[in-house]
C-alpha atoms as a PDB file:
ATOM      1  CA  UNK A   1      29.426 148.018 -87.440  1.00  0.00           C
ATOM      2  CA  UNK A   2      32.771 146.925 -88.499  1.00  0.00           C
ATOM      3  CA  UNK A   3      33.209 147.080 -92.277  1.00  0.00           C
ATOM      4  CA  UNK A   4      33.101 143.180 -92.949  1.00  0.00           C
ATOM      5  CA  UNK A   5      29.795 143.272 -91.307  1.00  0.00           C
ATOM      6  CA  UNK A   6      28.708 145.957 -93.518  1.00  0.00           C
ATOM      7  CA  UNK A   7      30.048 144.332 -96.404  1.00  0.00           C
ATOM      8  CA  UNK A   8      28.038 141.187 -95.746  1.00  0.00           C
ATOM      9  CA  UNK A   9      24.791 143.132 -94.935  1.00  0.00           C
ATOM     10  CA  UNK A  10      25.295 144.823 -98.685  1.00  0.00           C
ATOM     11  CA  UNK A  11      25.756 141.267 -99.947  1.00  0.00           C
ATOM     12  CA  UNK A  12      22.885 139.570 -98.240  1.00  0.00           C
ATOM     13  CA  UNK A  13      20.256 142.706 -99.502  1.00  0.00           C
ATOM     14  CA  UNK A  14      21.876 141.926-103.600  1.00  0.00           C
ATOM     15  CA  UNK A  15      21.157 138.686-102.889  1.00  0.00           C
ATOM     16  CA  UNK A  16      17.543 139.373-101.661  1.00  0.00           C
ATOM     17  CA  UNK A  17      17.052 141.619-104.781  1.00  0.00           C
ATOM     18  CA  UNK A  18      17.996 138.604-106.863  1.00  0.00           C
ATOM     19  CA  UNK A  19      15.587 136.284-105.555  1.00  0.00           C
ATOM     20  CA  UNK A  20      12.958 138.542-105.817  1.00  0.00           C
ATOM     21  CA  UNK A  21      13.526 138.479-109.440  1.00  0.00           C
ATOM     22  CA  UNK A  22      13.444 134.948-110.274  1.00  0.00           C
ATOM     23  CA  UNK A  23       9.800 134.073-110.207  1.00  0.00           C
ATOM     24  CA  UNK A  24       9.930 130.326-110.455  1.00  0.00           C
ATOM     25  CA  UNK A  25      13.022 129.894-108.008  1.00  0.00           C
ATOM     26  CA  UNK A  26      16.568 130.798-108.462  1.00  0.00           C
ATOM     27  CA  UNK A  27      19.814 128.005-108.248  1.00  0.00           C
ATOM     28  CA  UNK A  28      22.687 128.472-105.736  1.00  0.00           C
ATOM     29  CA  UNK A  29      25.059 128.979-109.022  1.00  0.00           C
ATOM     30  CA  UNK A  30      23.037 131.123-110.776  1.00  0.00           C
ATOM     31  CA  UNK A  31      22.344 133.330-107.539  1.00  0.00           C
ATOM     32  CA  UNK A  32      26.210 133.503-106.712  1.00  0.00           C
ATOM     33  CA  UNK A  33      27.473 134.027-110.406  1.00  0.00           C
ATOM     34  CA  UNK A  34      24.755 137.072-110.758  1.00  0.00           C
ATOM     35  CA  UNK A  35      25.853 139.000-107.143  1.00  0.00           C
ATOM     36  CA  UNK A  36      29.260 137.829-107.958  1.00  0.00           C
ATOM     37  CA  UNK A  37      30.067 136.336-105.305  1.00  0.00           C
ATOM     38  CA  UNK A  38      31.628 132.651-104.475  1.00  0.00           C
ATOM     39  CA  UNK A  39      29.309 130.185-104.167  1.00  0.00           C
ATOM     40  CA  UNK A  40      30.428 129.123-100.453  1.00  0.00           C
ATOM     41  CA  UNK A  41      29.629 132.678 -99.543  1.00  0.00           C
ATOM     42  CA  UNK A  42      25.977 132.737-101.368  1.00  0.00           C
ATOM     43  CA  UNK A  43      25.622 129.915 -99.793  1.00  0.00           C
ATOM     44  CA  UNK A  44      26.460 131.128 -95.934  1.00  0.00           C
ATOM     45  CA  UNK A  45      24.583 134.574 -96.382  1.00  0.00           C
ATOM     46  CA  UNK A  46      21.463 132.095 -97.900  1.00  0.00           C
ATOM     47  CA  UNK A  47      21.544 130.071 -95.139  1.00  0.00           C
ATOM     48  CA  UNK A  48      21.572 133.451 -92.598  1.00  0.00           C
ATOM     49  CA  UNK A  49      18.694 134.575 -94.763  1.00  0.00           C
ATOM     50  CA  UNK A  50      16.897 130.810 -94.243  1.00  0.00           C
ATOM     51  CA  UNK A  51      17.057 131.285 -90.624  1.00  0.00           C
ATOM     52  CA  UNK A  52      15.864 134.696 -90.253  1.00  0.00           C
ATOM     53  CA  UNK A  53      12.707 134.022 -92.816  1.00  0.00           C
ATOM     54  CA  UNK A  54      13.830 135.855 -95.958  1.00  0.00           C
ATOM     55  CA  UNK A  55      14.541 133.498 -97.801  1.00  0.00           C
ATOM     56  CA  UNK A  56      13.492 129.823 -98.555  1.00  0.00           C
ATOM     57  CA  UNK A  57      15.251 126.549 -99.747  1.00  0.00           C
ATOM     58  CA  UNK A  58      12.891 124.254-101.879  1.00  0.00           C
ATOM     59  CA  UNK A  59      15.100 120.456-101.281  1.00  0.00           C
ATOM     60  CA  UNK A  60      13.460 118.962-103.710  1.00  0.00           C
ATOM     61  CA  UNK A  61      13.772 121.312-106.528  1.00  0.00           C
ATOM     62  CA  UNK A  62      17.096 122.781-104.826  1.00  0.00           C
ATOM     63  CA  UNK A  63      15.579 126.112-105.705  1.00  0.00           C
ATOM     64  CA  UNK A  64      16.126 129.256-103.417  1.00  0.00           C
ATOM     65  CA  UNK A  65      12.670 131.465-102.837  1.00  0.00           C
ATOM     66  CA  UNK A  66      12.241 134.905-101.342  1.00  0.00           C
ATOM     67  CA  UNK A  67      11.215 133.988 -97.600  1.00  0.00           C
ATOM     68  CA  UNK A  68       7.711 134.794 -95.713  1.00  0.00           C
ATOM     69  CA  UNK A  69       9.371 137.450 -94.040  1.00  0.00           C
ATOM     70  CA  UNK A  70      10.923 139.706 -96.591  1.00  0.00           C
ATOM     71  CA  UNK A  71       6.995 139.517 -98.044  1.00  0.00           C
ATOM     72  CA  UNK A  72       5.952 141.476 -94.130  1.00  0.00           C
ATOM     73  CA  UNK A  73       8.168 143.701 -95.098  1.00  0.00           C
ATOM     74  CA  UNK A  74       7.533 144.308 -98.166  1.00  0.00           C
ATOM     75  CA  UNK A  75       3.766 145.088 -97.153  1.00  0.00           C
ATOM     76  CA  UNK A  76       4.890 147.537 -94.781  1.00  0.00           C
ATOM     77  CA  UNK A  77       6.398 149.419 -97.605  1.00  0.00           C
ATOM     78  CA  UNK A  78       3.058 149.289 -99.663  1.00  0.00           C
ATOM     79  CA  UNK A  79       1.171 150.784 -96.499  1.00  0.00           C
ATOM     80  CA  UNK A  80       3.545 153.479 -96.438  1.00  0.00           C
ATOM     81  CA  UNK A  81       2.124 154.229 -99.870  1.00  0.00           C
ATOM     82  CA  UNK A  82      -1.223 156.214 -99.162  1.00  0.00           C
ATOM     83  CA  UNK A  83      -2.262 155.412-102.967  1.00  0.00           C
ATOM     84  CA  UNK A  84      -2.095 150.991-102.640  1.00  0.00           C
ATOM     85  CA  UNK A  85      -5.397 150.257-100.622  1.00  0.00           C
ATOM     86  CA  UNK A  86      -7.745 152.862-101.948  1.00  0.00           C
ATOM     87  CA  UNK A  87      -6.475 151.646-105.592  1.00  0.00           C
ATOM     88  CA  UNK A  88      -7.431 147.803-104.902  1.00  0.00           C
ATOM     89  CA  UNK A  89     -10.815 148.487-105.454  1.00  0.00           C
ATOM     90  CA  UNK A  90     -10.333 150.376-108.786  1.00  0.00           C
ATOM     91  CA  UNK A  91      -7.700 147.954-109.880  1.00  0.00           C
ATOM     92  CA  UNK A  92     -10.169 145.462-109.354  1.00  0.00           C
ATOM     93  CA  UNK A  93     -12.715 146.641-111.704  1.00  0.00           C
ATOM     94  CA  UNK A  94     -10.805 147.395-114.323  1.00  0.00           C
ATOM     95  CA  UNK A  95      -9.440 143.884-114.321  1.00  0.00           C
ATOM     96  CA  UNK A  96     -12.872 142.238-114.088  1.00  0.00           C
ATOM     97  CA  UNK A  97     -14.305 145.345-117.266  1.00  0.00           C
ATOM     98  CA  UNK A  98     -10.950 144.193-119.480  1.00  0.00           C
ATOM     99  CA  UNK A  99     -10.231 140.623-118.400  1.00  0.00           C
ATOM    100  CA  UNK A 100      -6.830 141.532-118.262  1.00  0.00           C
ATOM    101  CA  UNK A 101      -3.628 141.941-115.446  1.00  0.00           C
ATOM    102  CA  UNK A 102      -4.392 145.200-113.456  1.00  0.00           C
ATOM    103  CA  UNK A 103      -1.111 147.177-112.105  1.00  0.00           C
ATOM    104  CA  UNK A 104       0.060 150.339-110.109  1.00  0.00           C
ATOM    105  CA  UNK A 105       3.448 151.506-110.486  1.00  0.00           C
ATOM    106  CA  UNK A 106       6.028 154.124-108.981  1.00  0.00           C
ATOM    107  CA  UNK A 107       9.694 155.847-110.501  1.00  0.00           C
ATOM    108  CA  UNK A 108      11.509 155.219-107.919  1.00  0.00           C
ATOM    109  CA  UNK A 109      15.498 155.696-108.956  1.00  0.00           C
ATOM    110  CA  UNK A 110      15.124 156.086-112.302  1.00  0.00           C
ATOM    111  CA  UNK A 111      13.640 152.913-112.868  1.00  0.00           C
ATOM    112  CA  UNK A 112       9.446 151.637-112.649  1.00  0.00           C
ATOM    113  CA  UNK A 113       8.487 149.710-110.046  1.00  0.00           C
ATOM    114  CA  UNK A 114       5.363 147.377-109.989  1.00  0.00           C
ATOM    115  CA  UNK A 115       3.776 148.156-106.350  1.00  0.00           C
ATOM    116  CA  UNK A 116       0.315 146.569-106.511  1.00  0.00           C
ATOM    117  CA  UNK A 117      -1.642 144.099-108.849  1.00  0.00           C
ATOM    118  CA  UNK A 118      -4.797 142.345-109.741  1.00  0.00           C
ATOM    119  CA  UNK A 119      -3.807 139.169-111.976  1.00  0.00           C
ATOM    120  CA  UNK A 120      -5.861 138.090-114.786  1.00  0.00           C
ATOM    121  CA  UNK A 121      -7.847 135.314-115.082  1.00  0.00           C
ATOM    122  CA  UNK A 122      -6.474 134.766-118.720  1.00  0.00           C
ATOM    123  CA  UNK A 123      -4.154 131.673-119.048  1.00  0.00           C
ATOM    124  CA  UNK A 124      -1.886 133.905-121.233  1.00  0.00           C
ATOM    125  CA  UNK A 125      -1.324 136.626-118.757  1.00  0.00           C
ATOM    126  CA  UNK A 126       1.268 139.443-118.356  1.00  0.00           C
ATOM    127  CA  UNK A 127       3.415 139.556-114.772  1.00  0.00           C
ATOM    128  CA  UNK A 128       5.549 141.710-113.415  1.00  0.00           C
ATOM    129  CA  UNK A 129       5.195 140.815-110.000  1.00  0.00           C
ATOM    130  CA  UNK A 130       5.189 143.475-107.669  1.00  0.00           C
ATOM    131  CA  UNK A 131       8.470 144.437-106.829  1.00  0.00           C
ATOM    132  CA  UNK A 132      10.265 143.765-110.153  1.00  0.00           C
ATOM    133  CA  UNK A 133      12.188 147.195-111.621  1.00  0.00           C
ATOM    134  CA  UNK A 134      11.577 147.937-115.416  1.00  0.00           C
ATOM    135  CA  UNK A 135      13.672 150.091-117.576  1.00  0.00           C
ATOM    136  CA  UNK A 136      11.195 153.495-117.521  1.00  0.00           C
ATOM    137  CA  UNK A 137      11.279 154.052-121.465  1.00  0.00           C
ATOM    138  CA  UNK A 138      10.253 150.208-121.778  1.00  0.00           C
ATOM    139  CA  UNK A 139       7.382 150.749-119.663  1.00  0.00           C
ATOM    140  CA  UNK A 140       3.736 152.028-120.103  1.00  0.00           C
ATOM    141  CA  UNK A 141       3.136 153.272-116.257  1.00  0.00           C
ATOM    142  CA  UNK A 142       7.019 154.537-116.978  1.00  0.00           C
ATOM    143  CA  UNK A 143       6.134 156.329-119.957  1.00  0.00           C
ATOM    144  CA  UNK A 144       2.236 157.719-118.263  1.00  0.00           C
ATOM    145  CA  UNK A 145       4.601 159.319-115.582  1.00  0.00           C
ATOM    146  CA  UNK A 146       7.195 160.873-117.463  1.00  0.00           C
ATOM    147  CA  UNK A 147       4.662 162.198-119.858  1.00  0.00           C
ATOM    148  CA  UNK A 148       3.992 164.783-116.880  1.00  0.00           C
ATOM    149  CA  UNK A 149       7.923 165.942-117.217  1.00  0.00           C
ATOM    150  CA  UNK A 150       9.533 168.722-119.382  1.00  0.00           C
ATOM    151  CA  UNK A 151      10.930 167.399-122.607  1.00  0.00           C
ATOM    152  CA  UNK A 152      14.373 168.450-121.056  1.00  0.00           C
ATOM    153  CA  UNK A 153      13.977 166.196-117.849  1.00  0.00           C
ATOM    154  CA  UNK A 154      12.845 163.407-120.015  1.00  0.00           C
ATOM    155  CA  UNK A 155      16.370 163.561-122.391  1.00  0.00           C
ATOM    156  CA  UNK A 156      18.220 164.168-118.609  1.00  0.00           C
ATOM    157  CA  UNK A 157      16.461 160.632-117.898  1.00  0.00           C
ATOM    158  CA  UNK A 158      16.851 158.971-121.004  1.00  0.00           C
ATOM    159  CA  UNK A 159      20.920 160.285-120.847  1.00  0.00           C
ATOM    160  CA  UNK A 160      21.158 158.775-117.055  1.00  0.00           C
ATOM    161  CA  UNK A 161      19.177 155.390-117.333  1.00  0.00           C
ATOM    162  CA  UNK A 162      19.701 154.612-121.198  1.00  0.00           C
ATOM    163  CA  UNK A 163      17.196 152.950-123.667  1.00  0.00           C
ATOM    164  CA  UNK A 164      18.206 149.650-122.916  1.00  0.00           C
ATOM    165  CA  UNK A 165      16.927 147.180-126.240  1.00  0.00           C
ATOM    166  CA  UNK A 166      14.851 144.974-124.571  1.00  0.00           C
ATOM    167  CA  UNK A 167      13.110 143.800-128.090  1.00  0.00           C
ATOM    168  CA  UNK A 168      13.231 144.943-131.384  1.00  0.00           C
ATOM    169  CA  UNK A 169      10.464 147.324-130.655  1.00  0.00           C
ATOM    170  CA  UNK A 170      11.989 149.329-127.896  1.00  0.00           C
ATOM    171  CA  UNK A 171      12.463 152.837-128.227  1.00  0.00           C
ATOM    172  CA  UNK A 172      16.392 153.195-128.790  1.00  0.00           C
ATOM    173  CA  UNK A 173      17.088 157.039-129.783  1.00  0.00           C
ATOM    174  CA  UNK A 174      16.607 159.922-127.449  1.00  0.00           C
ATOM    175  CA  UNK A 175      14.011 161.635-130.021  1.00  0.00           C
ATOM    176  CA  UNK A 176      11.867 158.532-130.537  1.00  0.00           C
ATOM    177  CA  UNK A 177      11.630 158.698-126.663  1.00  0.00           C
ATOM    178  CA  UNK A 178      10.355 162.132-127.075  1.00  0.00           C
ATOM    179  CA  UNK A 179       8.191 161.508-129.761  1.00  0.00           C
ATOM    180  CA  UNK A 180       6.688 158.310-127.792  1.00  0.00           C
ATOM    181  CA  UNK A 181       5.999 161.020-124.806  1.00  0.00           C
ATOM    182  CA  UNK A 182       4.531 163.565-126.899  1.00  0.00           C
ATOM    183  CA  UNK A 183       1.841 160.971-128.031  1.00  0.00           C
ATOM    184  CA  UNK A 184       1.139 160.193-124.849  1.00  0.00           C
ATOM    185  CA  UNK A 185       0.503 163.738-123.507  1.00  0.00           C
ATOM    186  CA  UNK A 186      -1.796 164.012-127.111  1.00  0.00           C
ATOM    187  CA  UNK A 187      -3.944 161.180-126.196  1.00  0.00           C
ATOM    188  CA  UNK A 188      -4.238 160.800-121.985  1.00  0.00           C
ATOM    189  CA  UNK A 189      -2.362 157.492-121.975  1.00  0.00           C
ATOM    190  CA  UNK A 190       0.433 155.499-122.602  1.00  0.00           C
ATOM    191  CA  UNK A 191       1.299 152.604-124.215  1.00  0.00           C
ATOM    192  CA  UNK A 192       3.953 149.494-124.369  1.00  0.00           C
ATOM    193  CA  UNK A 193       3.486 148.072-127.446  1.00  0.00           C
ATOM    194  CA  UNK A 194       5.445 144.535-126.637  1.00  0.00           C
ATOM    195  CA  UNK A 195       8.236 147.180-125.916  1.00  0.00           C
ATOM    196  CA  UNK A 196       9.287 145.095-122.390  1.00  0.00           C
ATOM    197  CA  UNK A 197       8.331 141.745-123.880  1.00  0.00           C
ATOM    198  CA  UNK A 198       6.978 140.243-127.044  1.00  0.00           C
ATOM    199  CA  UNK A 199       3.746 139.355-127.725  1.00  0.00           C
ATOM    200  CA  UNK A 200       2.421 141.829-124.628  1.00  0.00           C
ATOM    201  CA  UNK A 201       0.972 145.110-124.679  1.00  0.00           C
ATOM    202  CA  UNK A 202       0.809 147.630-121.814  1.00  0.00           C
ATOM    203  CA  UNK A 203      -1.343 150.586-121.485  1.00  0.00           C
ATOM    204  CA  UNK A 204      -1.759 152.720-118.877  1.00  0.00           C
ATOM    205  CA  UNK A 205      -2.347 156.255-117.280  1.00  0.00           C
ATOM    206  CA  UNK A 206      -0.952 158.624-114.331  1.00  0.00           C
ATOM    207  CA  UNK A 207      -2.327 159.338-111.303  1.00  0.00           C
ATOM    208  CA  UNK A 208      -1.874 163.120-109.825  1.00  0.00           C
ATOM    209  CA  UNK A 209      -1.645 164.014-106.250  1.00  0.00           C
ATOM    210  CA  UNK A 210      -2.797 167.095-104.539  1.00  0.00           C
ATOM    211  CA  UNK A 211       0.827 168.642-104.839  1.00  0.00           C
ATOM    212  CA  UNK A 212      -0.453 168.379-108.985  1.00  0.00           C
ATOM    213  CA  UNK A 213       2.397 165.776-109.391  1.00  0.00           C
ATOM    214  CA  UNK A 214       2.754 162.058-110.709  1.00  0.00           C
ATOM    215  CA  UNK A 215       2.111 159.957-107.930  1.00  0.00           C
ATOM    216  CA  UNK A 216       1.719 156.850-109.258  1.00  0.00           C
ATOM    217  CA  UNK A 217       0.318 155.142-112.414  1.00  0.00           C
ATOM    218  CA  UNK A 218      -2.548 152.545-113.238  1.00  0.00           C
ATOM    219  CA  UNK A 219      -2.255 150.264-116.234  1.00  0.00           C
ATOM    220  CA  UNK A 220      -3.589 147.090-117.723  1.00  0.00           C
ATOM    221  CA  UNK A 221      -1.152 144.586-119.098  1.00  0.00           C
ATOM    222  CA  UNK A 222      -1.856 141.339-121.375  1.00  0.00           C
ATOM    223  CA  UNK A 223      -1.133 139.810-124.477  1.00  0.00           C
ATOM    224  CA  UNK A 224      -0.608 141.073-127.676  1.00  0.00           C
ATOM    225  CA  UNK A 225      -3.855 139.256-129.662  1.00  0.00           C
ATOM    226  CA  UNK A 226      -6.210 140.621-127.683  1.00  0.00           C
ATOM    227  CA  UNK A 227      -5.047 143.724-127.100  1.00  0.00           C
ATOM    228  CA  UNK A 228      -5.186 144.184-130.745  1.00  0.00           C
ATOM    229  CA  UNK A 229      -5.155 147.886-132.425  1.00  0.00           C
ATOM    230  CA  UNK A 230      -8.600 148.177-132.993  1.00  0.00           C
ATOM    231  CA  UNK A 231      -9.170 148.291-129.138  1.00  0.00           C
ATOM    232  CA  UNK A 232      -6.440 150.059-127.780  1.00  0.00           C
ATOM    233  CA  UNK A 233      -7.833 153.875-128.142  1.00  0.00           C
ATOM    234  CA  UNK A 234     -11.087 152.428-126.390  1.00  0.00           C
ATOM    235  CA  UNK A 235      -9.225 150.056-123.383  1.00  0.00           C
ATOM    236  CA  UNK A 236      -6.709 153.413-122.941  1.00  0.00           C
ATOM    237  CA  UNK A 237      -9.983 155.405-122.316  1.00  0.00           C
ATOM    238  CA  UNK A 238     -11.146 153.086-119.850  1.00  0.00           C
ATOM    239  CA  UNK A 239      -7.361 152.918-117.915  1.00  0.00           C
ATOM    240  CA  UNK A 240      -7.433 156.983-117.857  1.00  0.00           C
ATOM    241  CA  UNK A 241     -10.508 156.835-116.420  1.00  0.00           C
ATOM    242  CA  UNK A 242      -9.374 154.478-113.453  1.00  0.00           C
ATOM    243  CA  UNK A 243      -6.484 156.832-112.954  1.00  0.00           C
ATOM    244  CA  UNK A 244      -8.887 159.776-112.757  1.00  0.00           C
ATOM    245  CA  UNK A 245     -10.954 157.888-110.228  1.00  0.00           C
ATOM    246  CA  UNK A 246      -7.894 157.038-108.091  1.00  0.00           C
ATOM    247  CA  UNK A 247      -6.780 161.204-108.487  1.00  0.00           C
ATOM    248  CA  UNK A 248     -10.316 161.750-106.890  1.00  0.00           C
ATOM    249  CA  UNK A 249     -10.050 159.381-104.415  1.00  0.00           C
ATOM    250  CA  UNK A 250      -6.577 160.718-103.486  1.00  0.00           C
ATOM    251  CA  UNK A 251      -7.510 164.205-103.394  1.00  0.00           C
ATOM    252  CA  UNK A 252      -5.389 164.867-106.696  1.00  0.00           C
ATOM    253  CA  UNK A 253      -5.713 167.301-109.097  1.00  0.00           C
ATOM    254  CA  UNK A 254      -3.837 167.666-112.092  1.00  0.00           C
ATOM    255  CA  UNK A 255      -2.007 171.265-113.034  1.00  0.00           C
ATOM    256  CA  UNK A 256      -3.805 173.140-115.779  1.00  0.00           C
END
């Protein structure tokens, strides 16, 4: 492929990635200024993406969508994943026992990716629609995951990706990252205590698989006055459990 063809594929998949991140719809502008790009070639590559089905122009809102098409795909991905259908179930239930957002998560380059979920019925709900890439340290599936690491490989991590501020509660020095992991490993799951965004609370647990390593991680996600203190030691219980279940299920086992 000549190199302006590869240059335009490379531009067409940031611009993908960029529409998968805006949940309500992203503008032409905004879209162009963010892959920097000029808007007259967002537009073209757009357009290419219109026609093939990954992406989607809304006229009347003259908002750009992630297309029907770049959703097949992404399924295909999640089927590669031996761990997403036999955790529906689980995820399920421990949506419908805590009346809040179910998720499963991955590290996948240094960064947590939301792979599956089960939304709450809560008007006041927390999303991170699968698909969307978290900074690990900000994260409760992150933080369930790297809780199965050496201390070393943790700081390694925390020296590569950073501890990005997200809010005024985010962990911002390498030993309050370590700290943060060592209560994890003390108490069988994690939490994100409105560490990603204000007013939410994550907690979750890892999931082992028969090699003894992280494959994945469950959590529940919702906001902040219900997930109140008094019932986070019980609700982390119940997530650890779920993650157990799944480590069954998968033929898991964890080392130890």
């Amino acid at each position: 492929m000549a190199e302006n063809g590869v240059q335009s594929v490379a531009r067409a998949l940031s611009l993908m990635r960029l529409l998968a991140q805006g949940d309500g719809g992203s503008r032409l502008s905004d879209l162009a200024r963010a892959a920097g790009l000029p808007v007259s070639t967002a537009h073209r590559l757009l357009t290419t993406l219109e026609q093939q089905g990954f992406a989607q122009f809304e006229p009347a809102s003259a908002l750009w969508h992630v297309g029907r098409d770049a959703f097949t795909v992404g399924l295909a991905y999640g089927r590669r994943l031996s761990f997403v259908a036999p955790a529906l179930p689980l995820l399920r239930r421990l949506r419908d026992a805590t009346r809040e957002t179910a998720n499963l998560g991955i590290l996948d380059d240094d960064q947590l990716v939301t792979i599956s979920q089960v939304e709450s019925r809560e008007i006041r709900r927390a999303l991170s629609p699968p698909g969307r890439r978290v900074p690990v340290f900000c994260s409760a599936m992150g933080k369930a995951i790297l809780a199965t690491w050496r201390d070393d490989e943790v700081l390694a991590l925390a020296d590569r990706a950073g501890l990005p501020p997200l809010t005024t509660k985010s962990l911002r020095t390498r030993e309050a990252a370590l700290a943060e992991i060592a209560r994890t490993r003390a108490r069988g799951w994690a939490l994100d205590d409105e560490e990603f965004n204000l007013g939410m609370r994550c907690l979750a647990a890892v999931v082992w698989s028969p090699q003894g390593e992280a494959a994945c991680a469950i959590s529940i996600s919702g906001a902040a006055v219900r997930l109140t203190e008094d019932r986070l030691d019980p609700l982390g219980r119940l997530v650890a459990q779920a993650a157990q279940e799944l480590t069954l299920v998968l033929g898991g086992v964890a080392p130890g």
